[in-house]
Protein backbone atom coordinates (compact mmCIF):
# COMPACT_ATOMS: atom_id res chain seq x y z
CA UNK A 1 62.97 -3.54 -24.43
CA UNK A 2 61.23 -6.63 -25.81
CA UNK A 3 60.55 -7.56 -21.93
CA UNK A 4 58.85 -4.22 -21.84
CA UNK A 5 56.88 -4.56 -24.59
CA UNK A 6 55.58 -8.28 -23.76
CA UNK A 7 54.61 -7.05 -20.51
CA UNK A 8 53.03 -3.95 -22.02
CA UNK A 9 50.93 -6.43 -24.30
CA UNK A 10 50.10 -8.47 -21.41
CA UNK A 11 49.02 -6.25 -18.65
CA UNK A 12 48.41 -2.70 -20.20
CA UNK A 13 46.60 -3.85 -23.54
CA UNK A 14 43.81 -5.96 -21.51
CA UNK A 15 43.42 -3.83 -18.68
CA UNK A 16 42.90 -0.61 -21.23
CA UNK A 17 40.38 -2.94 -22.83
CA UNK A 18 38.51 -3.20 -19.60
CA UNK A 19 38.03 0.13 -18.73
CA UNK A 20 36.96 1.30 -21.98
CA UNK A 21 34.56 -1.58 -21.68
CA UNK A 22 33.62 -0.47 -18.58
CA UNK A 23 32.75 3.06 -19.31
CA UNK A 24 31.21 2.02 -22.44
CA UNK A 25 28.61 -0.28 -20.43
CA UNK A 26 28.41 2.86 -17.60
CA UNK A 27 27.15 5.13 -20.90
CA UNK A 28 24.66 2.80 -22.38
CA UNK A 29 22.90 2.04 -18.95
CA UNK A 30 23.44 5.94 -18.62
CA UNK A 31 21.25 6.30 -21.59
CA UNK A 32 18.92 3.64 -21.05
CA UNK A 33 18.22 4.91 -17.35
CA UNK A 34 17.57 8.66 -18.19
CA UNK A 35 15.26 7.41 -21.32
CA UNK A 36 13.11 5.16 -18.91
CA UNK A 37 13.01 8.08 -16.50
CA UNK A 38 12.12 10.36 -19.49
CA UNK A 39 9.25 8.26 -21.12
CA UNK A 40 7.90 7.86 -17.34
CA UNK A 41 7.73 11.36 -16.91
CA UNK A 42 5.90 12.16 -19.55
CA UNK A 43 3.43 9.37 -19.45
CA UNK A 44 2.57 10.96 -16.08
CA UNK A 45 4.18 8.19 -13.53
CA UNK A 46 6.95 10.15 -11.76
CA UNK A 47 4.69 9.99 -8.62
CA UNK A 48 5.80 7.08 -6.00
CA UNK A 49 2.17 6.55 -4.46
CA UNK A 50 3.80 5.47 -1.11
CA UNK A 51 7.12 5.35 1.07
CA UNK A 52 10.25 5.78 -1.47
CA UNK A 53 13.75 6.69 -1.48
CA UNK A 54 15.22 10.30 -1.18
CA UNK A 55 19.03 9.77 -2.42
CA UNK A 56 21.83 12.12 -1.61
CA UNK A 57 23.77 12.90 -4.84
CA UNK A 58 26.33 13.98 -2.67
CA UNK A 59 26.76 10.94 -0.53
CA UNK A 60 26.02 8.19 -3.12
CA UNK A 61 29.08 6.69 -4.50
CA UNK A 62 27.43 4.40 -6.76
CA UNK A 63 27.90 1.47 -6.24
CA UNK A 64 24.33 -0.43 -7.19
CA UNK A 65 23.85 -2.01 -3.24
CA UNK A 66 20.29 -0.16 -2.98
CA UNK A 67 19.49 -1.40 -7.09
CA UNK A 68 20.86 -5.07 -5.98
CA UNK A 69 18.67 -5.20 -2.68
CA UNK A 70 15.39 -4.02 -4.10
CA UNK A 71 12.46 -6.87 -4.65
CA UNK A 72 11.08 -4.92 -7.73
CA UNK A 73 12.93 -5.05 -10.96
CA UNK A 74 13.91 -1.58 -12.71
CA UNK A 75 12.97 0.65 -9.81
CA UNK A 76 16.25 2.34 -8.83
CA UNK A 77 18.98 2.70 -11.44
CA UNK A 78 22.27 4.08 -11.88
CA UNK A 79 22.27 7.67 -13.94
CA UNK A 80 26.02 8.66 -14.04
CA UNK A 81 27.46 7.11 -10.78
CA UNK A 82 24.39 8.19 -9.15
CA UNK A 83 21.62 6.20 -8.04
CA UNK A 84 18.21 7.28 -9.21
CA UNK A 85 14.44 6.11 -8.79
CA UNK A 86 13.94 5.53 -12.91
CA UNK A 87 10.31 3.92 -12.07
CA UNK A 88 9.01 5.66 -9.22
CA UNK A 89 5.43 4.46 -9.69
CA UNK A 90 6.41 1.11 -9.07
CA UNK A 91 7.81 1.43 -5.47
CA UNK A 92 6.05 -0.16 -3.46
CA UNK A 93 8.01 1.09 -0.20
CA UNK A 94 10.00 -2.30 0.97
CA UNK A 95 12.82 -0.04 2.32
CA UNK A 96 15.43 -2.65 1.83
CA UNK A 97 17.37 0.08 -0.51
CA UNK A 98 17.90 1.91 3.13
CA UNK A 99 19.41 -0.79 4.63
CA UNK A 100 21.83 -1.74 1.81
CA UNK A 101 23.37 1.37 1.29
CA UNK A 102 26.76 1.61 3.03
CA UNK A 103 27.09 5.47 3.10
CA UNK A 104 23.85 6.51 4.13
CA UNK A 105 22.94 8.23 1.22
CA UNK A 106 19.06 7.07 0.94
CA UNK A 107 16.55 8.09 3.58
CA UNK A 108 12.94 6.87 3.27
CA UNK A 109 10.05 9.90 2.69
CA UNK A 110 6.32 10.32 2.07
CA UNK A 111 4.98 12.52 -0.84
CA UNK A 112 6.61 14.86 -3.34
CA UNK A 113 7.14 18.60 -3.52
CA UNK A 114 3.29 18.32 -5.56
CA UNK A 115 1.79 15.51 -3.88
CA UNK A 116 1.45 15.57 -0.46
CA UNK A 117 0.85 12.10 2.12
CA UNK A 118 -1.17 12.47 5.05
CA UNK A 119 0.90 10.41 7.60
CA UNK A 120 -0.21 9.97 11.17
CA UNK A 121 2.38 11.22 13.88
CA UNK A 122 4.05 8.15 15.10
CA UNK A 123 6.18 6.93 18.26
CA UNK A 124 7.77 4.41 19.86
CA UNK A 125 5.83 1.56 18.97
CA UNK A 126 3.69 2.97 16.46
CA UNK A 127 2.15 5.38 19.36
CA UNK A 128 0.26 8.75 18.48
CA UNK A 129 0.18 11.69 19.76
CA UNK A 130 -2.57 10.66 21.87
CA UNK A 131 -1.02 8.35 24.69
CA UNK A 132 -2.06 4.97 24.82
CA UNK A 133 -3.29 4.67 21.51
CA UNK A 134 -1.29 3.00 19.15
CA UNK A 135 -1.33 2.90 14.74
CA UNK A 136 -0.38 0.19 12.90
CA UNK A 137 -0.67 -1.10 9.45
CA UNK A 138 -1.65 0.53 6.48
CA UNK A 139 -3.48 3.72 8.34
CA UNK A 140 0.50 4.59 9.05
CA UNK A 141 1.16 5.04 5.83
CA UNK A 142 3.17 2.04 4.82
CA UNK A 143 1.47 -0.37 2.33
CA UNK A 144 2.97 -4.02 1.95
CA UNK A 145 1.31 -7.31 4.19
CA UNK A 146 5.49 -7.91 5.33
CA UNK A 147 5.16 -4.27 6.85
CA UNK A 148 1.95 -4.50 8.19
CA UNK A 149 2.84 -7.96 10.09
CA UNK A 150 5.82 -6.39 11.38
CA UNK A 151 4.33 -3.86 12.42
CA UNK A 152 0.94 -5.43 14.63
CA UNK A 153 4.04 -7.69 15.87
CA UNK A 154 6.11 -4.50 17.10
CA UNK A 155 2.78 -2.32 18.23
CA UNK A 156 1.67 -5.51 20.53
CA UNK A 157 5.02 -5.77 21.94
CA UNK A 158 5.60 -2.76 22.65
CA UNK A 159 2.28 -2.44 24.25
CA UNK A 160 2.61 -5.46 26.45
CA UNK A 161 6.22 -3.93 27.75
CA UNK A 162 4.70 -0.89 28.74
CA UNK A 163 1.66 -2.48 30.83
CA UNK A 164 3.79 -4.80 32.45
CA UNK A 165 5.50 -1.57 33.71
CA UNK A 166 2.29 -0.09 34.48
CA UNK A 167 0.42 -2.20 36.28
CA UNK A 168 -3.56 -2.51 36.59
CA UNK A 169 -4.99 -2.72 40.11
CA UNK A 170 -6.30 -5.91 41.09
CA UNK A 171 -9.67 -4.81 40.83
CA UNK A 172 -9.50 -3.24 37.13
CA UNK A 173 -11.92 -5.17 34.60
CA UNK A 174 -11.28 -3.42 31.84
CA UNK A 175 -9.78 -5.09 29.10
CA UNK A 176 -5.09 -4.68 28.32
CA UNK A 177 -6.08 -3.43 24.32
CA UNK A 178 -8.74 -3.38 22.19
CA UNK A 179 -7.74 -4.09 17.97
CA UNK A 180 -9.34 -2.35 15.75
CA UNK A 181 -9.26 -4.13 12.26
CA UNK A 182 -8.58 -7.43 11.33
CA UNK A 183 -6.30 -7.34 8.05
CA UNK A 184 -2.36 -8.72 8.66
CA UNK A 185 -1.57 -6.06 11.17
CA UNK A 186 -4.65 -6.47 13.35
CA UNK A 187 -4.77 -10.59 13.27
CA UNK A 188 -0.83 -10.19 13.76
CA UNK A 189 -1.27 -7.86 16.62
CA UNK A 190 -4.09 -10.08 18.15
CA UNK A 191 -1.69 -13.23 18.33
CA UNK A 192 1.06 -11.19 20.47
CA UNK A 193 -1.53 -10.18 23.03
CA UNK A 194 -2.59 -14.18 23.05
CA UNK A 195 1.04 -14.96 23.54
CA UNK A 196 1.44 -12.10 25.65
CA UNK A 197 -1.61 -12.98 27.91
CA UNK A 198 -3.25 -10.05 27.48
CA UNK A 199 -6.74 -9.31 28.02
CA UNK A 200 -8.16 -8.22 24.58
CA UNK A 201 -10.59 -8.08 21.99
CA UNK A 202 -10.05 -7.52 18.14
CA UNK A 203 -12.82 -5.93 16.16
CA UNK A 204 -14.09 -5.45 12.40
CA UNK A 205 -16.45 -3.58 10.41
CA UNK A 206 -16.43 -6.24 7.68
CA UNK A 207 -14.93 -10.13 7.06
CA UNK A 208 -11.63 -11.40 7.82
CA UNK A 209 -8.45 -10.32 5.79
CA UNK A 210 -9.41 -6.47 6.27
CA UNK A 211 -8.59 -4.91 2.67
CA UNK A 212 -6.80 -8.05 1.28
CA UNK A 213 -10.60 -9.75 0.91
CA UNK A 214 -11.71 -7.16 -1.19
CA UNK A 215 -9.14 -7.83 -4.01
CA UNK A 216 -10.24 -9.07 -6.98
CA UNK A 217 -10.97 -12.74 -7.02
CA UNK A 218 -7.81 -14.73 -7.56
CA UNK A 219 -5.51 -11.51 -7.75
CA UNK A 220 -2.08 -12.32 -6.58
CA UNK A 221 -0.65 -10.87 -3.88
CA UNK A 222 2.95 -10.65 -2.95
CA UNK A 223 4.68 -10.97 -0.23
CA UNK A 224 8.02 -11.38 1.91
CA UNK A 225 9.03 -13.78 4.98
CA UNK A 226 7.46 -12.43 7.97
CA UNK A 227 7.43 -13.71 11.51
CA UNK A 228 3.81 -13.99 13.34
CA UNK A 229 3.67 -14.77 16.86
CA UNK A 230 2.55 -18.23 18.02
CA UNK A 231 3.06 -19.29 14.66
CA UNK A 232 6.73 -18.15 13.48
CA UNK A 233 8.17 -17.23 10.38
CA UNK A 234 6.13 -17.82 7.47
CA UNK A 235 7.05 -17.92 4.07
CA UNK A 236 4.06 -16.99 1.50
CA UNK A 237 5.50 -15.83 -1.64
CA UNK A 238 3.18 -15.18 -4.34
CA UNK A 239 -0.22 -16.27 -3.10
CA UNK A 240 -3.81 -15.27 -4.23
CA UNK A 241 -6.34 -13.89 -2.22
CA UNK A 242 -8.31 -17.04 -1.53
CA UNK A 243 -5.14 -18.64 -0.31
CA UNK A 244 -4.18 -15.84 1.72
CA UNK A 245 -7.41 -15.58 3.24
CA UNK A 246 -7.43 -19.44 3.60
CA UNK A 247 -4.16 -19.10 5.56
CA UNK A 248 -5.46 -16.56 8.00
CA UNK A 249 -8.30 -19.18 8.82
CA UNK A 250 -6.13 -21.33 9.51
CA UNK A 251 -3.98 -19.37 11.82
CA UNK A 252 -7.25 -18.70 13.44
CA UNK A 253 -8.46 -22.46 14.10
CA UNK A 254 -5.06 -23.52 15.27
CA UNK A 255 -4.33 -20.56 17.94
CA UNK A 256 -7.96 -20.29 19.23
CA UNK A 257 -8.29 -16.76 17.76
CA UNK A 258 -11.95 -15.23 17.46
CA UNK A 259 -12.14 -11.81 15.95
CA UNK A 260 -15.41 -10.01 16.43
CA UNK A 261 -16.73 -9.51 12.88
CA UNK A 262 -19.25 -6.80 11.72
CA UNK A 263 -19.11 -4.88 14.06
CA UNK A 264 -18.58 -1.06 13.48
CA UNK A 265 -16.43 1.42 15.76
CA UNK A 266 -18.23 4.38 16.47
CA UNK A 267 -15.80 6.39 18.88
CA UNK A 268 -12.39 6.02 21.34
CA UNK A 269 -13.40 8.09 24.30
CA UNK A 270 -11.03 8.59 27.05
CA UNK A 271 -12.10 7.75 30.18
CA UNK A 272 -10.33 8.34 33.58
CA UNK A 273 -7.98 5.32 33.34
CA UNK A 274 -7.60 4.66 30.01
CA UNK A 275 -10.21 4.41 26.81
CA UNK A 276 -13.64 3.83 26.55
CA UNK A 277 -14.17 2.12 22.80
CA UNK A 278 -17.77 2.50 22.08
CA UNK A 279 -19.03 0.17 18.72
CA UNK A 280 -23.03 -1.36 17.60
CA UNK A 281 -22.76 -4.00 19.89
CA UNK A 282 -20.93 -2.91 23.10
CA UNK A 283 -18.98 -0.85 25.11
CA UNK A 284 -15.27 -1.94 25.89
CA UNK A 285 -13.17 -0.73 28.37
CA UNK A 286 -9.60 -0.77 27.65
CA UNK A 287 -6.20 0.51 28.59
CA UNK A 288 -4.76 0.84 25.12
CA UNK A 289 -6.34 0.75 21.89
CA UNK A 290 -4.28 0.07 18.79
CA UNK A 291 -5.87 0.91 15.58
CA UNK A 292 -5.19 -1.77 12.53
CA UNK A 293 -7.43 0.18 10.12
CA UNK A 294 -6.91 -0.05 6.14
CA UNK A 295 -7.17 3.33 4.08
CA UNK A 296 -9.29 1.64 1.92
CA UNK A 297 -12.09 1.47 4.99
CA UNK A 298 -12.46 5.24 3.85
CA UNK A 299 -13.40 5.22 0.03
CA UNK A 300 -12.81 8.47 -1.79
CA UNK A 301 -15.97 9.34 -2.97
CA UNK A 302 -16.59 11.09 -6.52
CA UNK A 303 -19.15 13.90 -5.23
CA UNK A 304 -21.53 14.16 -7.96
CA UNK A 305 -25.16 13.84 -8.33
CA UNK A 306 -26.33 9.97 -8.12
CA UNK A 307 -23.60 8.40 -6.37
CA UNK A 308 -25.91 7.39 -3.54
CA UNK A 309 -27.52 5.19 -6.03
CA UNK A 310 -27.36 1.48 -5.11
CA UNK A 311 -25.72 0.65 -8.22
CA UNK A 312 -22.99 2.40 -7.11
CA UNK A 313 -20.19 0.49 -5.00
CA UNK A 314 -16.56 1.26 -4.07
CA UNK A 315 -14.97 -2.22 -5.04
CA UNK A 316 -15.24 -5.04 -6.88
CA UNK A 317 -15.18 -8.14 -4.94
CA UNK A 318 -16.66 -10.97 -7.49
CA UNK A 319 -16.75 -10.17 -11.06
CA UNK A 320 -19.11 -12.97 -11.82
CA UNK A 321 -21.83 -10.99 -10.57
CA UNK A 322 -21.98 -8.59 -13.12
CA UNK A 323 -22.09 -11.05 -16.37
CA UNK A 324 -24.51 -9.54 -19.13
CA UNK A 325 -24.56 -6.22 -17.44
CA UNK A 326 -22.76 -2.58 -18.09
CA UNK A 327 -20.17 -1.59 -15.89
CA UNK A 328 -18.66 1.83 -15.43
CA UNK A 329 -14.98 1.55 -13.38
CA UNK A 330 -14.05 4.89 -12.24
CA UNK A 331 -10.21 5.16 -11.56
CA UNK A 332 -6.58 4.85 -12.84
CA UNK A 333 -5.23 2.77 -9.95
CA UNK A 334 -3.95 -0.72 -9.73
CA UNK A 335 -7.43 -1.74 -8.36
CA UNK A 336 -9.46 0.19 -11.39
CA UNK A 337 -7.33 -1.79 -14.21
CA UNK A 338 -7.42 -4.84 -11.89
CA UNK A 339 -11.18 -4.28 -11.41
CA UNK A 340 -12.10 -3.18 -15.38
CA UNK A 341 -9.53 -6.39 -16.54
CA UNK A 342 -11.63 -9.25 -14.32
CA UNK A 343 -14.75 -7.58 -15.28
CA UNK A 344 -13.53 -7.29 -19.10
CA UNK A 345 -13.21 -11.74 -18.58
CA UNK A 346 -17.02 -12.01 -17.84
CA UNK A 347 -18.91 -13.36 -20.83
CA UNK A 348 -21.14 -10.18 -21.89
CA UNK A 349 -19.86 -7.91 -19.50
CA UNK A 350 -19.78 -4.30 -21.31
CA UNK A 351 -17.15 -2.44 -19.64
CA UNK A 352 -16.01 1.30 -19.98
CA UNK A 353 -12.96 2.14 -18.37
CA UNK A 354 -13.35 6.29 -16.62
CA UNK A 355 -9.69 7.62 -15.51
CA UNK A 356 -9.07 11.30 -14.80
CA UNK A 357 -5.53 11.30 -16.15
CA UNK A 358 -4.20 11.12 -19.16
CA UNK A 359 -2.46 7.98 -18.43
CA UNK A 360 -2.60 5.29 -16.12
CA UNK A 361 0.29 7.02 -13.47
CA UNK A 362 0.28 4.52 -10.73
CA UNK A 363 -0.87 0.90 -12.13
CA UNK A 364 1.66 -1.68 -12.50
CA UNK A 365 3.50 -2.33 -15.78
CA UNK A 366 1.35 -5.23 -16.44
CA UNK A 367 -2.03 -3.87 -15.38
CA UNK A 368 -1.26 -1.40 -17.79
CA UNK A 369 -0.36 -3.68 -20.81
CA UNK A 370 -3.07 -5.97 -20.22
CA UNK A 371 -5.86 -3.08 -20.25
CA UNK A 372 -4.36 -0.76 -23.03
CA UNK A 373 -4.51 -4.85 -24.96
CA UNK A 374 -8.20 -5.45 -23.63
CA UNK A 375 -8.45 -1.77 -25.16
CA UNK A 376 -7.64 -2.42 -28.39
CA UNK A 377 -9.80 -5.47 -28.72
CA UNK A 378 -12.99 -3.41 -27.35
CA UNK A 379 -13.12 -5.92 -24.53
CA UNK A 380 -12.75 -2.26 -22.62
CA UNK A 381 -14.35 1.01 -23.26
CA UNK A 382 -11.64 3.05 -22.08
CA UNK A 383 -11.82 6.64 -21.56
CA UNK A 384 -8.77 9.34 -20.72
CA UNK A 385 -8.55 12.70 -19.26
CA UNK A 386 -12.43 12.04 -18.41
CA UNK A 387 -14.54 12.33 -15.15
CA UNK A 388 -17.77 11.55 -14.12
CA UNK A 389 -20.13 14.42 -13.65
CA UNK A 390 -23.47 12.88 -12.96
CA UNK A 391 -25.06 9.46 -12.35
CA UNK A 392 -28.50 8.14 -13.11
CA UNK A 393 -30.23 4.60 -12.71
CA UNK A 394 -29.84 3.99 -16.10
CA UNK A 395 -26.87 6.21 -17.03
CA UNK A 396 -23.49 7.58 -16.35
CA UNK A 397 -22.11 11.35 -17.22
CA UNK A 398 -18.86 12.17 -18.56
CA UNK A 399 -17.03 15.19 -19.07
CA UNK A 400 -14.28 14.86 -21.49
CA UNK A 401 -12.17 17.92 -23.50
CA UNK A 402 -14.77 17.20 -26.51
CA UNK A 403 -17.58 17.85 -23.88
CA UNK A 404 -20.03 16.16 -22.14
CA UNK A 405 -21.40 12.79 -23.12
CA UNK A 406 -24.05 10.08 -21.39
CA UNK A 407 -23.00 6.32 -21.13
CA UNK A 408 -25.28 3.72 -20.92
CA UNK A 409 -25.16 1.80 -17.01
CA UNK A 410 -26.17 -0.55 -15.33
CA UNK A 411 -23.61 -0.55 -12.10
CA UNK A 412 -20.78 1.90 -11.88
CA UNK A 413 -17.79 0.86 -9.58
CA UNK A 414 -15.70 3.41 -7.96
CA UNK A 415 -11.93 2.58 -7.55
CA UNK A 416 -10.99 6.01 -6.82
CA UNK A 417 -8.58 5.07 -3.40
CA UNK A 418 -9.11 5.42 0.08
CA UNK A 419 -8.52 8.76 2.36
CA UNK A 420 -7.16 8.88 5.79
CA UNK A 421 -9.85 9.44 7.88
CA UNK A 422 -8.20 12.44 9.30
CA UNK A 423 -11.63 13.90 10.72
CA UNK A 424 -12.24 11.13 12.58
CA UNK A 425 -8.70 11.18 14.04
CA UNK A 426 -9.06 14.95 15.14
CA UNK A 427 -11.67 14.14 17.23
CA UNK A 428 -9.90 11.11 18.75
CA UNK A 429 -7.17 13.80 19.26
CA UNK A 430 -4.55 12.10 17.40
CA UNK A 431 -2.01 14.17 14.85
CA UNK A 432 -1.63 14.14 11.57
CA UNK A 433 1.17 15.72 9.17
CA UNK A 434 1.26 16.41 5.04
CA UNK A 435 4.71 15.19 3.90
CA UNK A 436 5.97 16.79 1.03
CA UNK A 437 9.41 14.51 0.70
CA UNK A 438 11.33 15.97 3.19
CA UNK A 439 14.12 14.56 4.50
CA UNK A 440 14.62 13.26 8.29
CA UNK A 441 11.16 11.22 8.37
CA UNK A 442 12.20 7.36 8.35
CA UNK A 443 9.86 4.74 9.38
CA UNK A 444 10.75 1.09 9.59
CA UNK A 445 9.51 -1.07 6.60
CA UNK A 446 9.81 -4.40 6.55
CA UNK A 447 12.99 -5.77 6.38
């Protein structure tokens, strides 16, 4: 008996003690989980803007693989023994949560049951629907410079495979590819067809960096090992955008690498052996074309009287330029608080702060903090559940549920996102598809 009950007191006491801890820890980050989730509901950020988990209730045994592997903090949690996107406005689509999960219970999806995502129809590749001409990059749908590396790296390959298959005749001039935009995917793409030996050209409307040099001066962006060809893997980190774009200048002076700046794509005609891209300065023959184009190339404009003033741009690339002047920001994104906060910095800068919503749905945690703060001071002007209605040289005009009201203005700067430019698409003859969340669609992120 007194064997029993020392052995009792030695295994059954502490082990009792550990469950009940156990459970008592599963509760409280029970609780903690579904109030996050509950206050990001109503503050309006239930969206995910981009690629995000679906998880399987029924398959997910819980055990906090997809939480672990996830680069953001907070973004998946467990509810119950059930893993559950508790800040969906912060994924940022990495994907990783895929890959960790040992049952299979997560697949990767665009949109929502209410928000749909205009995704281009995507092979092998990154090939459309339209042989021969390939997507990769943002226009795909996935955000993230790691994903859009990977994927110029996997569009070029696969590209080069294929031609080697299908041979030119000896005679053909016409160039392997032609690379349309030079962000990460299209500068990535354009070092596999050097290392490839491919004949090519790579072609942009605007500067080097694509999207990335229209960030706000010194904004950080972050990113994950990725592997470029020529060069290998590179490790970045958290870099700003003058040291990114410094990097990609480099990577051009060491491999040789000339993009063809400013120059605008007018059409992809096909031709009878391949594509005929026709831009302001020339005609290229090609057998492939792969398309590296930003969403951002696209602006989404406001459509109200006045916006065709020159005051009137769609993002803010140097802050400094607007000191002693009044500056309307039109937009609840990231790149609106990010835009309104640098301007907010600039001695005498008057800034008013225009956002649809009723609260800032998909900015960061921080953007978020540091304008609601800037707000407080009067360093911003920021109006809710407002839009513009009208602009004049001198003027901008809101509607708001007290009514209608006129802001001074000097410049107004629209940060309103970028649309797929599905028209131009449909005439290139390449599908696109609304995604609504479902199930069975599962790109490959970075990894």
């Amino acid at each position: 008996m007194i064997a029993q009950t020392v052995l009792i007191a030695t295994y059954a006491v502490p082990l009792a003690c550990a469950i009940g801890g156990w459970a008592w820890h599963q509760r409280r980050r029970t609780r903690a989980n579904r109030a996050l989730l509950a206050r990001n509901r109503a503050a309006g950020l239930a969206e995910p803007p981009t690629l995000h988990p679906r998880i399987d209730p029924l398959r997910c045994i819980g055990c906090g693989a997809c939480i672990r592997a996830c680069p953001e903090s907070d973004v998946l949690g467990l509810i119950g023994r059930t893993a559950t996107l508790i800040e969906p406005w912060a994924c940022v689509g990495h994907g990783v949560c895929r890959d960790a999960c040992p049952v299979d219970a997560i697949t990767l999806v665009f949109g929502t049951p209410t928000r749909g995502i205009d995704v281009p129809v995507l092979g092998p590749g990154g090939e459309t629907s339209r042989a021969g001409i390939h997507i990769a990059g943002e226009l795909g749908g996935l955000g993230l410079i790691c994903n859009a590396i990977n994927q110029g790296r996997d569009a070029i390959d696969h590209i080069a495979a294929t031609l080697a298959v299908d041979a030119a005749p000896p005679d053909d001039d016409r160039l392997d590819v032609v690379i349309i935009g030079c962000g990460p995917a299209g500068l990535t793409a354009a070092l596999g067809a050097i290392a490839h030996g491919l004949r090519f050209v790579a072609i942009d409307q605007a500067t080097l960096g694509g999207s990335v040099a229209h960030y706000p001066r010194g904004k950080l962006v972050m990113t994950t090992p990725a592997r470029l060809p020529l060069i290998g893997e590179v490790r970045l980190g958290e870099i700003s955008k003058e040291g990114l774009l410094a990097f990609w200048q480099d990577v051009c002076a060491r491999t040789g690498l000339a993009p063809r700046y400013e120059e605008r794509v007018h059409a992809v005609e096909q031709d009878h052996a391949g594509y005929c891209v026709v831009s302001d300065q020339a005609r290229y023959r090609t057998r492939r074309v792969l398309l590296a184009l930003g969403r951002g190339g696209t602006p989404r404009r406001l459509d109200v009287p006045g916006e065709d003033l020159a005051k009137v741009v769609y993002r803010l690339s140097d802050a400094g330029q607007y000191a002693g002047r009044r500056v309307a920001v039109v937009g609840g994104g990231n790149s609106a608080l990010e835009a309104a906060i640098a301007l907010a910095e600039v001695p005498g800068t008057m800034v008013t702060l225009i956002h649809r919503g009723t609260g800032f749905a998909r900015a960061r945690a921080e953007n978020r903090a540091a304008a609601e703060q800037l707000g407080q001071t009067s360093a911003i002007t920021i109006n809710c559940a407002a839009h513009v209605i009208a602009i004049t040289p001198d003027a901008v005009t809101i509607a708001t549920p007290d009514g209608q009201s006129d802001i001074a203005n000097d410049a107004v700067i629209v940060c309103a996102g970028g649309t797929l430019p599905r028209d131009w698409l449909g005439t290139i003859g390449i599908a696109v598809e609304t995604h609504h969340g479902q199930p069975g669609f599962a790109p490959t992120p970075s990894a």
